[in-house]
Every structure is written in C-alpha cells, then in structure tokens.
N, C-alpha and C. Protein backbone atom coordinates (compact mmCIF):
# COMPACT_ATOMS: atom_id res chain seq x y z
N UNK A 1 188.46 77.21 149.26
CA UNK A 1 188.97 77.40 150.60
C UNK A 1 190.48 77.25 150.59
N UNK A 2 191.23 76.49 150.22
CA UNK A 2 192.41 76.12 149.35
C UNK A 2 193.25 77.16 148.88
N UNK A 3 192.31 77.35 147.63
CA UNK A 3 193.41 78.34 147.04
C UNK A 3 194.24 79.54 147.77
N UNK A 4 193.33 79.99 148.89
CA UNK A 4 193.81 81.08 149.50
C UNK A 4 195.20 80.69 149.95
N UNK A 5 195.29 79.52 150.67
CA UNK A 5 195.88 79.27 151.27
C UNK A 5 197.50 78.32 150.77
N UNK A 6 196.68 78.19 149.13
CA UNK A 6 198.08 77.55 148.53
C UNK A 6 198.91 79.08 148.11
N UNK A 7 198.26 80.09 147.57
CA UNK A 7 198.68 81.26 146.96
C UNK A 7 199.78 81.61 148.42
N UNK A 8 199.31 81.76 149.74
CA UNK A 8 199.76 82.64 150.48
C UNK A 8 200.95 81.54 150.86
N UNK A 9 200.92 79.99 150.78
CA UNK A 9 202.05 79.52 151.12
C UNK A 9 202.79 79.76 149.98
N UNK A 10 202.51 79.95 148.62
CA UNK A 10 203.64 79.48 147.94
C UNK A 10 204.52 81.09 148.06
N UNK A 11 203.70 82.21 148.39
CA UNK A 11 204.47 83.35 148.45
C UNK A 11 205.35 83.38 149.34
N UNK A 12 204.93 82.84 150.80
CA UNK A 12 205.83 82.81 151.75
C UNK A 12 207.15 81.95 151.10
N UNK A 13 206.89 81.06 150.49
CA UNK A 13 208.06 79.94 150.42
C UNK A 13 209.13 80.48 149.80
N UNK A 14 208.36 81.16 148.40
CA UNK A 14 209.40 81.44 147.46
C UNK A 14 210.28 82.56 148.10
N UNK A 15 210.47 83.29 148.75
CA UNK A 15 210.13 84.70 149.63
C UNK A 15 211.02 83.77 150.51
N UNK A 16 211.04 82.60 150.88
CA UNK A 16 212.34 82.30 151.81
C UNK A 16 211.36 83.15 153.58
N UNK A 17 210.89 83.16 153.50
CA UNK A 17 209.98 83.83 154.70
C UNK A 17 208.90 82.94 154.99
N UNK A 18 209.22 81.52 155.33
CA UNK A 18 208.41 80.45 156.30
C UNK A 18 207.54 81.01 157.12
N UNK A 19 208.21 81.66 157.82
CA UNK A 19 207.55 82.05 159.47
C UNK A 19 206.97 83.83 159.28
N UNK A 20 206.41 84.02 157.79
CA UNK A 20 206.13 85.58 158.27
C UNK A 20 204.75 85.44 157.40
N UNK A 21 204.15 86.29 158.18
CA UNK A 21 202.47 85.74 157.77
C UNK A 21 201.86 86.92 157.65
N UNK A 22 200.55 86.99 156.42
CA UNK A 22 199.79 88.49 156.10
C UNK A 22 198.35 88.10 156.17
N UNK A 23 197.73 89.08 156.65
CA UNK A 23 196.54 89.04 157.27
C UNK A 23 195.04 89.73 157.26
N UNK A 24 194.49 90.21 156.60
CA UNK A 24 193.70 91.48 156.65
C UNK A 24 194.61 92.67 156.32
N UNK A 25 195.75 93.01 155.64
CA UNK A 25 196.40 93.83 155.32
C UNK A 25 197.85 94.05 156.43
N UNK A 26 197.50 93.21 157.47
CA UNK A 26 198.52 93.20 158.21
C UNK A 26 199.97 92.06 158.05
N UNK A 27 200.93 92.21 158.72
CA UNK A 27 202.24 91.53 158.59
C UNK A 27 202.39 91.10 159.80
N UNK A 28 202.84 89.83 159.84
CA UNK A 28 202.69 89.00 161.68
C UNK A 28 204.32 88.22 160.95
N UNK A 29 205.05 88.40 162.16
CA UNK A 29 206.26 87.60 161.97
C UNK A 29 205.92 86.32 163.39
N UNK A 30 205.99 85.48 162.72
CA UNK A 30 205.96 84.57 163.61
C UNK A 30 203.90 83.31 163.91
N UNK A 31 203.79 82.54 163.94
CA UNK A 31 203.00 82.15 163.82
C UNK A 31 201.66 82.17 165.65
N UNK A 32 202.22 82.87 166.35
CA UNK A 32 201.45 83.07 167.79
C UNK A 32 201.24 84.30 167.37
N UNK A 33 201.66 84.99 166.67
CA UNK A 33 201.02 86.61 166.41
C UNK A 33 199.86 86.57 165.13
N UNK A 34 200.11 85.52 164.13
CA UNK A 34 199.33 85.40 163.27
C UNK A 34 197.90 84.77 163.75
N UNK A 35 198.30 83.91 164.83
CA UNK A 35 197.20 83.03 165.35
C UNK A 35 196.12 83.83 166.54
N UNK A 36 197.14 84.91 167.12
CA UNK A 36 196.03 85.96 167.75
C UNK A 36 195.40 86.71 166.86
N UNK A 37 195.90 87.51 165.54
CA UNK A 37 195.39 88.60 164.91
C UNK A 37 193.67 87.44 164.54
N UNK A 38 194.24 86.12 163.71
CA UNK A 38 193.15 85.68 162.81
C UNK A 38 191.80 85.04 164.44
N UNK A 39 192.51 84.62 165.99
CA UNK A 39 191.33 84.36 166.64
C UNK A 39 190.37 85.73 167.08
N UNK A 40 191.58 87.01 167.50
CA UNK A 40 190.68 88.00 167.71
C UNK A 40 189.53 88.69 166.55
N UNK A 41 189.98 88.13 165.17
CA UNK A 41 189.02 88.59 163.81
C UNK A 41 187.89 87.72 164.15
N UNK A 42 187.97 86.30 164.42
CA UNK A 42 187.05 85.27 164.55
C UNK A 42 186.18 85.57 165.45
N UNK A 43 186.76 86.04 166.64
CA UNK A 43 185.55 86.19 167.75
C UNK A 43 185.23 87.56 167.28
N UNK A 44 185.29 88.70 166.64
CA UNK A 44 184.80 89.44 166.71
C UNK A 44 184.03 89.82 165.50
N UNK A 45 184.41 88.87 164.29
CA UNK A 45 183.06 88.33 163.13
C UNK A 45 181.85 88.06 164.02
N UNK A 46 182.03 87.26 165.15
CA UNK A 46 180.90 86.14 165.78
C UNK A 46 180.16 87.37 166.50
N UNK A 47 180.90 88.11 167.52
CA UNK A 47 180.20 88.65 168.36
C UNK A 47 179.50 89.90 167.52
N UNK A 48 179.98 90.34 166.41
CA UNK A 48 179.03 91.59 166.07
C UNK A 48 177.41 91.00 165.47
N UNK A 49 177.62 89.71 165.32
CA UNK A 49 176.01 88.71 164.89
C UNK A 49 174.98 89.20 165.43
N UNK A 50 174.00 89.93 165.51
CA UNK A 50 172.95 90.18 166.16
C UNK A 50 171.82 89.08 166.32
N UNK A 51 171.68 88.25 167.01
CA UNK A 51 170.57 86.97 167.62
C UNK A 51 169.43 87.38 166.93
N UNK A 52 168.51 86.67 166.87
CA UNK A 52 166.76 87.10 166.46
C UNK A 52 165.96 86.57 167.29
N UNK A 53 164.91 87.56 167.38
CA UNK A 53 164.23 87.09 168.70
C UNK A 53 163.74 85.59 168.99
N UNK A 54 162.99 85.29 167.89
CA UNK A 54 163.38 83.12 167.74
C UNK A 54 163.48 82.54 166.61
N UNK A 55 163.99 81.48 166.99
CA UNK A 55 164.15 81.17 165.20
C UNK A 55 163.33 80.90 164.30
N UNK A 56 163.61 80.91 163.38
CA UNK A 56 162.90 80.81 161.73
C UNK A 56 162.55 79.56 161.83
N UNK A 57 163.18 78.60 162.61
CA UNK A 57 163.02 76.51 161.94
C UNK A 57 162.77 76.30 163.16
N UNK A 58 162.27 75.46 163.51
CA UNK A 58 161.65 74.49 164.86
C UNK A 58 163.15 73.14 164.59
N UNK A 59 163.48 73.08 163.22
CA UNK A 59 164.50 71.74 163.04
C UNK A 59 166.06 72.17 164.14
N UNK A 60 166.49 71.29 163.39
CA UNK A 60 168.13 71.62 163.90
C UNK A 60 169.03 71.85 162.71
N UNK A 61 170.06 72.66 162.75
CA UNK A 61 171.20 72.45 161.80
C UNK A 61 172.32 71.54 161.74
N UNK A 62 172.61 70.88 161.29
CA UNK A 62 173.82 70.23 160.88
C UNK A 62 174.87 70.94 159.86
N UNK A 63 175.88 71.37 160.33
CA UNK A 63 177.11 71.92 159.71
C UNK A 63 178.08 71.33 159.86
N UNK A 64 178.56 70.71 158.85
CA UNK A 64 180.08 70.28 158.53
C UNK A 64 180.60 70.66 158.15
N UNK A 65 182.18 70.74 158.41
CA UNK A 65 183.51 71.01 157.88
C UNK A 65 184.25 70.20 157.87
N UNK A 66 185.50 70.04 156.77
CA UNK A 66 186.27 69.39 157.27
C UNK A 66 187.46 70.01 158.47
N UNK A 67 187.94 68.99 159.37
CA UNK A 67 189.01 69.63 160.28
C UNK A 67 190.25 69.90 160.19
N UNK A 68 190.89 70.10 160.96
CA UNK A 68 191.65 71.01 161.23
C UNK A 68 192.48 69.38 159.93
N UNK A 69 192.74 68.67 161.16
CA UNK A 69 193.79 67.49 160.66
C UNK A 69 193.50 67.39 159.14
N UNK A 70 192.03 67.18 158.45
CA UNK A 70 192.21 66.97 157.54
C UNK A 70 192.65 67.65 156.02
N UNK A 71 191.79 69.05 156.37
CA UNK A 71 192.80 70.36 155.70
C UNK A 71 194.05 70.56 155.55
N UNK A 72 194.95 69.81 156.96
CA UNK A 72 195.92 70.11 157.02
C UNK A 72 196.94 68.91 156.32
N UNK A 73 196.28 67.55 156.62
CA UNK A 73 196.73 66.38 155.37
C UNK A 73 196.64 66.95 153.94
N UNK A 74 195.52 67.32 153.81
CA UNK A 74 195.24 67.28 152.20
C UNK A 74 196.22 68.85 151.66
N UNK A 75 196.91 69.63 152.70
CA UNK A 75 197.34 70.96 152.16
C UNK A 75 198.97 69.85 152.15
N UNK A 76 199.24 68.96 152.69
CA UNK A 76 200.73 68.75 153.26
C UNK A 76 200.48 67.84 151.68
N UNK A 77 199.80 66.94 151.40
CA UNK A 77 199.64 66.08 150.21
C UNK A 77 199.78 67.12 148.75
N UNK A 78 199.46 68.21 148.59
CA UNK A 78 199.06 69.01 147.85
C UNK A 78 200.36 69.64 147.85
N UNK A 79 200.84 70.07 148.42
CA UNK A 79 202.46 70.49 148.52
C UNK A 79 203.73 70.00 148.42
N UNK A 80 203.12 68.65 148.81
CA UNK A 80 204.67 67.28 148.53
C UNK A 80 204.15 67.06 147.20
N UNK A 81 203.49 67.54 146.79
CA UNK A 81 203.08 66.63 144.80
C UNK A 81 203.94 67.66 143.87
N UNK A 82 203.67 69.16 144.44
CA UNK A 82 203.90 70.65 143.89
C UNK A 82 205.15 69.92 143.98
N UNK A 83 206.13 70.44 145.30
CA UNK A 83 207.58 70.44 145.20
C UNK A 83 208.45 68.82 145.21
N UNK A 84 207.60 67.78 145.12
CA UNK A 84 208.09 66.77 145.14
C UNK A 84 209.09 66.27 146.40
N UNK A 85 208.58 66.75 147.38
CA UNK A 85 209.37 66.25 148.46
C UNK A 85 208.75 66.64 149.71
N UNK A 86 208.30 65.69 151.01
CA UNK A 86 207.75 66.16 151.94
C UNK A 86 208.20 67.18 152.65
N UNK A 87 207.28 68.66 153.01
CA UNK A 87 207.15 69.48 153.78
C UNK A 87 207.81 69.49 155.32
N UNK A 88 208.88 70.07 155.68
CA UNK A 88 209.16 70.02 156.81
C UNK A 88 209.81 71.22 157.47
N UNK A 89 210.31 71.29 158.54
CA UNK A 89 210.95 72.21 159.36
C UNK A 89 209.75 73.56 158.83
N UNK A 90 210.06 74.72 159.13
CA UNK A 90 209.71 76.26 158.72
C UNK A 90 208.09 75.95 157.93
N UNK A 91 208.55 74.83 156.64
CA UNK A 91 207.65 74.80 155.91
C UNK A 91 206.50 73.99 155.94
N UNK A 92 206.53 73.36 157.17
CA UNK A 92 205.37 72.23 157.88
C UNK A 92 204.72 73.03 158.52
N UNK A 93 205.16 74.30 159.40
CA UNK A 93 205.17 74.95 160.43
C UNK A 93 203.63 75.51 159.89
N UNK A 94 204.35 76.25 158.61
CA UNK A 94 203.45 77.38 157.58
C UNK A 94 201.66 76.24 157.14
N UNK A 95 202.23 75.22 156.81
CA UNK A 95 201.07 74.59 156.22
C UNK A 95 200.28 74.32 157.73
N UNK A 96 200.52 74.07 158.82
CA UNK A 96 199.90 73.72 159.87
C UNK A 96 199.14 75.06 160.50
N UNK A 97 199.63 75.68 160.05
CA UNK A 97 199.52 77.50 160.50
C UNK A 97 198.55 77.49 159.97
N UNK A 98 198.75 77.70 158.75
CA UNK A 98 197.24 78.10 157.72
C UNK A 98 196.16 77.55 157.20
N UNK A 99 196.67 76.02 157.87
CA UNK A 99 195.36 75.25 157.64
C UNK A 99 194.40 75.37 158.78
N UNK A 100 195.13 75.83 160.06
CA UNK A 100 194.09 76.11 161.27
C UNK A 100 193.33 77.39 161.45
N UNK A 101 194.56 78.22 160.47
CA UNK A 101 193.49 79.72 160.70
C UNK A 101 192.11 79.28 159.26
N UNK A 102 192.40 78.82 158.21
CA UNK A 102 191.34 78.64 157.67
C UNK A 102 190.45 78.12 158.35
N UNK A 103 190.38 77.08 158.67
CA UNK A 103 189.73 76.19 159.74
C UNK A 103 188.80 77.17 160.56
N UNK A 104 189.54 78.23 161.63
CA UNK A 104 188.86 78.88 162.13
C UNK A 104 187.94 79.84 161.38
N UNK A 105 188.40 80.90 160.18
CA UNK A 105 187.52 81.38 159.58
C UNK A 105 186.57 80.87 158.80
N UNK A 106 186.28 79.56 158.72
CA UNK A 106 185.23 78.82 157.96
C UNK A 106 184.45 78.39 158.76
N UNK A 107 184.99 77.81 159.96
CA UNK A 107 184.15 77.62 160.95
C UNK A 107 183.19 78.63 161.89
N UNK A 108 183.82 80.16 162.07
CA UNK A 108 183.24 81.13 162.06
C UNK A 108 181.89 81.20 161.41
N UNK A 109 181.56 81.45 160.27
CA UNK A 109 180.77 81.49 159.41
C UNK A 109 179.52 80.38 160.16
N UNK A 110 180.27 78.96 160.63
CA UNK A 110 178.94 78.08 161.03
C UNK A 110 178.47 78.75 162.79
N UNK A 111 179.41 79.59 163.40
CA UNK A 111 179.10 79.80 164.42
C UNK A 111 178.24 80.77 164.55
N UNK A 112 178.62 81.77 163.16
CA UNK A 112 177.32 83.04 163.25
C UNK A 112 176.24 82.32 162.94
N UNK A 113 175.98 81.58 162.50
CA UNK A 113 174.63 81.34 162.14
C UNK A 113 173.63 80.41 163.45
N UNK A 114 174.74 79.75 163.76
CA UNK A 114 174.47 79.16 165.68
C UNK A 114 174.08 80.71 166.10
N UNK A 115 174.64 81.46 166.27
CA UNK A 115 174.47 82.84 167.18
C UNK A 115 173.37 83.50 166.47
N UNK A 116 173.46 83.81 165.65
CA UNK A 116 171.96 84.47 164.86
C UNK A 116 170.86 83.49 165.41
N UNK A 117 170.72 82.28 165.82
CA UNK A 117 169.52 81.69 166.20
C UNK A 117 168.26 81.10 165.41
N UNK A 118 169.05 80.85 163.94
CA UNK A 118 168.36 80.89 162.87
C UNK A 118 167.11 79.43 162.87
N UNK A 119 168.31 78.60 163.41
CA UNK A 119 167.50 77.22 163.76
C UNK A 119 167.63 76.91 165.28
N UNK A 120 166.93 75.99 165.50
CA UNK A 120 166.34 75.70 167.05
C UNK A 120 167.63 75.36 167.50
N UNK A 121 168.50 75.27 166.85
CA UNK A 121 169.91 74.46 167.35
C UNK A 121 170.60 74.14 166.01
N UNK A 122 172.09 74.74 166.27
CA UNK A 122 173.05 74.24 165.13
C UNK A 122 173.85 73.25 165.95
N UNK A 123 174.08 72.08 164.90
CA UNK A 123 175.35 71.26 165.34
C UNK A 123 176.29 70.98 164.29
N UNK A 124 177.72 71.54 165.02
CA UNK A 124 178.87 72.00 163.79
C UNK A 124 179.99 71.01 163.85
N UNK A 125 180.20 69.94 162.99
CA UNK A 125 180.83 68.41 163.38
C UNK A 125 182.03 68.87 162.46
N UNK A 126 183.13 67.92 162.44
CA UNK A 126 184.45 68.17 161.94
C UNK A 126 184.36 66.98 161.04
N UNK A 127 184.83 66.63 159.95
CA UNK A 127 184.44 65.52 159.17
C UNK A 127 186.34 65.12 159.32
N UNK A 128 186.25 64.05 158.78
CA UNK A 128 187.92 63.54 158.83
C UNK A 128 188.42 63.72 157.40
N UNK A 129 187.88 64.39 156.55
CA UNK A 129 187.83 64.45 155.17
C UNK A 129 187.94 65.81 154.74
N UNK A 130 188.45 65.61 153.26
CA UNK A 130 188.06 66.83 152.39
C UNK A 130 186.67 66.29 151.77
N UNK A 131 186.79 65.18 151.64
CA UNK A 131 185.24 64.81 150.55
C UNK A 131 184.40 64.57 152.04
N UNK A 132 183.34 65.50 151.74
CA UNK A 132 182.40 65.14 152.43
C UNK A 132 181.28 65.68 151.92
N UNK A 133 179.84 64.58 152.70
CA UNK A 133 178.36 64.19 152.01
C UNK A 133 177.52 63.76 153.49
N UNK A 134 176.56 64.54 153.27
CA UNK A 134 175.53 64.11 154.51
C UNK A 134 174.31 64.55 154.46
N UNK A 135 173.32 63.57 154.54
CA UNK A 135 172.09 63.56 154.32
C UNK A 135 171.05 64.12 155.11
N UNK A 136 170.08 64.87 154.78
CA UNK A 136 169.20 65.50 155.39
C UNK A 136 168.08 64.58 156.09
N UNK A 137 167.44 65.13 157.12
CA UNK A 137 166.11 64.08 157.92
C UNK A 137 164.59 65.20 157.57
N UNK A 138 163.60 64.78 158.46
CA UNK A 138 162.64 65.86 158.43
C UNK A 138 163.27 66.57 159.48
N UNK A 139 164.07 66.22 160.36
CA UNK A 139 164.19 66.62 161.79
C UNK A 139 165.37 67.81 161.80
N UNK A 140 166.31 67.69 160.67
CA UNK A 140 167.40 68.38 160.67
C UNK A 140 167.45 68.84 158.87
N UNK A 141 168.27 69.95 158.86
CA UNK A 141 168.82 70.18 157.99
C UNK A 141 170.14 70.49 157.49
N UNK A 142 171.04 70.19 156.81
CA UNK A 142 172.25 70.31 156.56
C UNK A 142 173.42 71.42 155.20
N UNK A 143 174.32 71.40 156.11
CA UNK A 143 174.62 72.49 155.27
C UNK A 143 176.41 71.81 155.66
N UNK A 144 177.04 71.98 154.64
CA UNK A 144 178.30 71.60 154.51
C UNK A 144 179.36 71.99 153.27
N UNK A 145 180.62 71.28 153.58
CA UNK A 145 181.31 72.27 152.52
C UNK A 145 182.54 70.80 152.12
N UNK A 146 182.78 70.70 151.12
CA UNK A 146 183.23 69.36 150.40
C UNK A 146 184.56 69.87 149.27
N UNK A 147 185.65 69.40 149.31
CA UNK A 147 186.70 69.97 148.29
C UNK A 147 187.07 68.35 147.61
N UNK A 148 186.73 67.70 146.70
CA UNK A 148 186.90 66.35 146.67
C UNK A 148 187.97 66.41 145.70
N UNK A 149 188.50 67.42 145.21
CA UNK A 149 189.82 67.91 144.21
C UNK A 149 190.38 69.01 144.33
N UNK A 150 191.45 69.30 143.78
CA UNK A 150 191.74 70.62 144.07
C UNK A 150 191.04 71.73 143.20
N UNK A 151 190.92 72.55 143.61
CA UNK A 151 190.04 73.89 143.06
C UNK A 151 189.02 73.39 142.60
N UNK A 152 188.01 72.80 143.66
CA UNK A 152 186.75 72.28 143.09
C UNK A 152 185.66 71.95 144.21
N UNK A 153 185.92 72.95 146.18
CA UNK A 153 185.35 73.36 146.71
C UNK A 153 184.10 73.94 146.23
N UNK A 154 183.10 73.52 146.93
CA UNK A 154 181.79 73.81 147.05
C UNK A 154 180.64 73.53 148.70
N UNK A 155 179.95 74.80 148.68
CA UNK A 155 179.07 74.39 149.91
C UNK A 155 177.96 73.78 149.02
N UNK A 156 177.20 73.11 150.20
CA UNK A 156 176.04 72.35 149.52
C UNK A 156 174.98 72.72 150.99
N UNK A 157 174.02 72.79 150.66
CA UNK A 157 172.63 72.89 151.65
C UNK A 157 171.59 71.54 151.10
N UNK A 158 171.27 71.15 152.54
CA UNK A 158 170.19 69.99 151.96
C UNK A 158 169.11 69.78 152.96
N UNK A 159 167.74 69.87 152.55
CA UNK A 159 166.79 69.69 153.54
C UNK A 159 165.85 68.73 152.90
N UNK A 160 164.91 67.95 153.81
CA UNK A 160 164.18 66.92 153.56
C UNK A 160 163.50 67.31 152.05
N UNK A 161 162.30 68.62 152.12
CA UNK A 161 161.89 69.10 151.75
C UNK A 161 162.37 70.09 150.12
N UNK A 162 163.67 70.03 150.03
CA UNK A 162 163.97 70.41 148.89
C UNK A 162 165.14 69.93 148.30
N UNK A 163 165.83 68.89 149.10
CA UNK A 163 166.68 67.90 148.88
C UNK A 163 168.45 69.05 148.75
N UNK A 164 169.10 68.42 147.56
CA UNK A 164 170.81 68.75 148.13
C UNK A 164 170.08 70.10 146.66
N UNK A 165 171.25 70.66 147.16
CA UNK A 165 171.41 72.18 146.24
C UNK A 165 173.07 72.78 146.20
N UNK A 166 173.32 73.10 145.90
CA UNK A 166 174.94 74.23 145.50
C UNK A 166 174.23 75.04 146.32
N UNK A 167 175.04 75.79 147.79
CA UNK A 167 175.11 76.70 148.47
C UNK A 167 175.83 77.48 148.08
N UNK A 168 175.01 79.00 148.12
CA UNK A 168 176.49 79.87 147.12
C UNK A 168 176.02 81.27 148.46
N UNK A 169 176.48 82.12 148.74
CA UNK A 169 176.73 83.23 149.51
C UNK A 169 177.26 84.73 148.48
N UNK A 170 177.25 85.56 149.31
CA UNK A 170 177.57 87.00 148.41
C UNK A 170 179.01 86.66 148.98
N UNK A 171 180.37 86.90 148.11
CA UNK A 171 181.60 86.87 148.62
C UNK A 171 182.32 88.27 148.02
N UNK A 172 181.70 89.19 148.15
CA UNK A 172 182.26 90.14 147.68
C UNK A 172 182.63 91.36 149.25
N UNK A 173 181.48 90.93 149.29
CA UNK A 173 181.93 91.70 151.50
C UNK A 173 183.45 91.96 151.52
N UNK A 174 184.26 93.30 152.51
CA UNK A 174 185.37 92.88 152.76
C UNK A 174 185.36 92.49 154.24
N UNK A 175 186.36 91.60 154.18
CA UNK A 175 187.01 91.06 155.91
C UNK A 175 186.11 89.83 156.31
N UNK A 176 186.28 89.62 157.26
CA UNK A 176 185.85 88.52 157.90
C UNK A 176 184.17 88.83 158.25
N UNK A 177 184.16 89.81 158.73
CA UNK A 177 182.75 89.94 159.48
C UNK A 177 182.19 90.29 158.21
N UNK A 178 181.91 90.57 157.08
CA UNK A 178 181.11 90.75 156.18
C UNK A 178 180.63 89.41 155.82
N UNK A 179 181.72 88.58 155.28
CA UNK A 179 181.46 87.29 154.73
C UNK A 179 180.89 86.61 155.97
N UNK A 180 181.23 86.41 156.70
CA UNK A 180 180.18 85.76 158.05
C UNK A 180 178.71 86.04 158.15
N UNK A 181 178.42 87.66 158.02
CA UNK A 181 176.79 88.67 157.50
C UNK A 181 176.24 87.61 156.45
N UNK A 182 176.89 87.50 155.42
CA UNK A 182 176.68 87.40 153.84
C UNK A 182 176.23 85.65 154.02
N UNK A 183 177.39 84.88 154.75
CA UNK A 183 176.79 83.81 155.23
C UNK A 183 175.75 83.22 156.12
N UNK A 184 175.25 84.07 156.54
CA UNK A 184 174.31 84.19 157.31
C UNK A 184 172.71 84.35 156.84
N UNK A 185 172.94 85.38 156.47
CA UNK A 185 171.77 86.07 155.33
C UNK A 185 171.28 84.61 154.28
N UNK A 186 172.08 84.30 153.43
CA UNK A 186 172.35 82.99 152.25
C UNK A 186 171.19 81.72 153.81
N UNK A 187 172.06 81.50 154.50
CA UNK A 187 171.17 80.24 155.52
C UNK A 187 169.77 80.65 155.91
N UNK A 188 169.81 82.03 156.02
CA UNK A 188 168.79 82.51 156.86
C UNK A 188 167.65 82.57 155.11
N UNK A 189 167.51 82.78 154.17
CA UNK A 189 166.93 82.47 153.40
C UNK A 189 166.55 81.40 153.01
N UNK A 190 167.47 80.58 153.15
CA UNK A 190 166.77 78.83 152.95
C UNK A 190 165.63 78.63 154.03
N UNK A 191 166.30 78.72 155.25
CA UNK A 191 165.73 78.32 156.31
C UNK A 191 163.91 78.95 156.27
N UNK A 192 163.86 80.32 155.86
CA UNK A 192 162.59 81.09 155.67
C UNK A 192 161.76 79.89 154.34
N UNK A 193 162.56 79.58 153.71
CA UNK A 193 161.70 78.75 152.02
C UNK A 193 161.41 77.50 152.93
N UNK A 194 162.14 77.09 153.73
CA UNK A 194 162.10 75.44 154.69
C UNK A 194 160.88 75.76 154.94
C-alpha cells in the first residue's frame, strides 16, 4: 500500500514539484484538485458495485484498516529516516495528501463489499496502527490489512471456521473500479466456503 505512495512522493520531491500530483494518468496541480479527481474515482468504484439479492453469510464483516493518522505517521516516520530530517512545509503537505487518498482507495475496496451485500452487515473500523491483528468469532468474520515493516503489507481474512489465512485478490485489473470488482469477487468466495 506504501510503496505506491513512497515512489510517487519521492518523484514529486526530487522534481522540486511538492504540490503537483498524478493520478489515473492524469496531472492535478495543487492538492483540492487531486483530492476531487481521487473522491470522484472512489465514489464511482463504489457506485458501479452491483448489490445481490441477499447475502451469502447470515454473520457480519469486520474490516480493518489502518487510518488516515496512522498511514500518515508511519509515511512522515518513513521519510524523516530516508532524508534525515523532518518533513515540512510543501513536503508535509504531499505526505498528508497521499496518505488520505490511499486511505480512501483502500477503504473503497471495504465499501464495495458493504454494497455488494455479501454479508448481513460489514463493519469497517480504522485501527491506530500500521500493525494490525483481529480475531474472528462464530458471529463475525474478519478481513484486514497489516504493514508491520516496510514493504511487507499483507491482507489477511479470518473466520471461526477456517481460522487466519493470507488474503490475496487479482491485482492486475486497471483503475480503481476493477481492483474494487477483483476485491470483491476474492471476499465473495470466502464468504461462499464460510
């Protein structure tokens, strides 16, 4: 989840271009133009989701992420180590920028699967962490996403019934709304084995 986002800061940096941001093939100067292009992609990953008539699980989902704040600590920690000196002005701007649009496109992904209707109910919590771990009930099942180092992100799925597993998805889709499909499909198969 990371890497994307260290690659695209360190281009901006070196590039002397803080404040100019790329997107789906597009160029946004300024961070309120970057932040409309990536919410209007988000809602419109979500809304092309087609619902199912009921769901697959009688349980509930549990989806975690980490949040906004903490992506955005662990990208500001990760960048004062790189250049040896805390992140500021232009270049705080950029890391706060891109840790929220990730944020939103990862979180996307837990909302299609709320909207597909896969389980009786998803609930999509913000963890205060990059390391994160959470245990499955009979009642719920869980699905989450954990970076406890750098370049060493992983989703994990865990249900009473077949315990924790490596969550993996097709990531070859292009754009947003594919990988949201692709994530979808990946839950919606567990949930059918549940």
């Amino acid at each position: 989840m990371n890497k994307i986002l260290v690659v695209m800061m360190a281009a901006g940096l070196m590039a002397g271009c803080a404040n100019r941001y790329s997107f789906e093939g597009q160029h946004y100067k300024g961070e309120k133009r970057f932040q409309t292009a990536v919410e209007q992609t988000r809602v419109a990953s979500i809304a092309q989701v087609t619902p199912l008539p009921a769901p697959l699980s009688d349980k509930k989902l549990v989806a975690v992420l980490p949040g906004v704040q903490a992506i955005t600590a662990e990208n500001t920690k990760r960048i004062q180590a790189e250049n040896r000196r805390v992140p500021q002005g232009k270049e705080a701007v950029m890391i706060s920028t891109l840790s929220k649009s990730n944020y939103d496109l990862v979180r996307a992904m837990y909302e299609g699967v709320s909207k597909r209707g896969i389980y009786k109910e998803v609930e999509i919590r913000d963890a205060a962490s990059m390391v994160v771990s959470v245990e499955p009930s009979p009642d719920y099942d869980v699905i989450y996403f954990t970076e406890p180092a750098l370049n060493s992100g992983q989703y994990f799925f865990a249900s009473s019934k077949h315990g924790k597993q490596v969550f993996a998805y097709d990531r070859s889709g292009v754009g947003p709304a594919a990988k949201v499909n692709a994530f979808i499909e990946a839950v919606q198969a567990l949930a059918i084995r549940n």
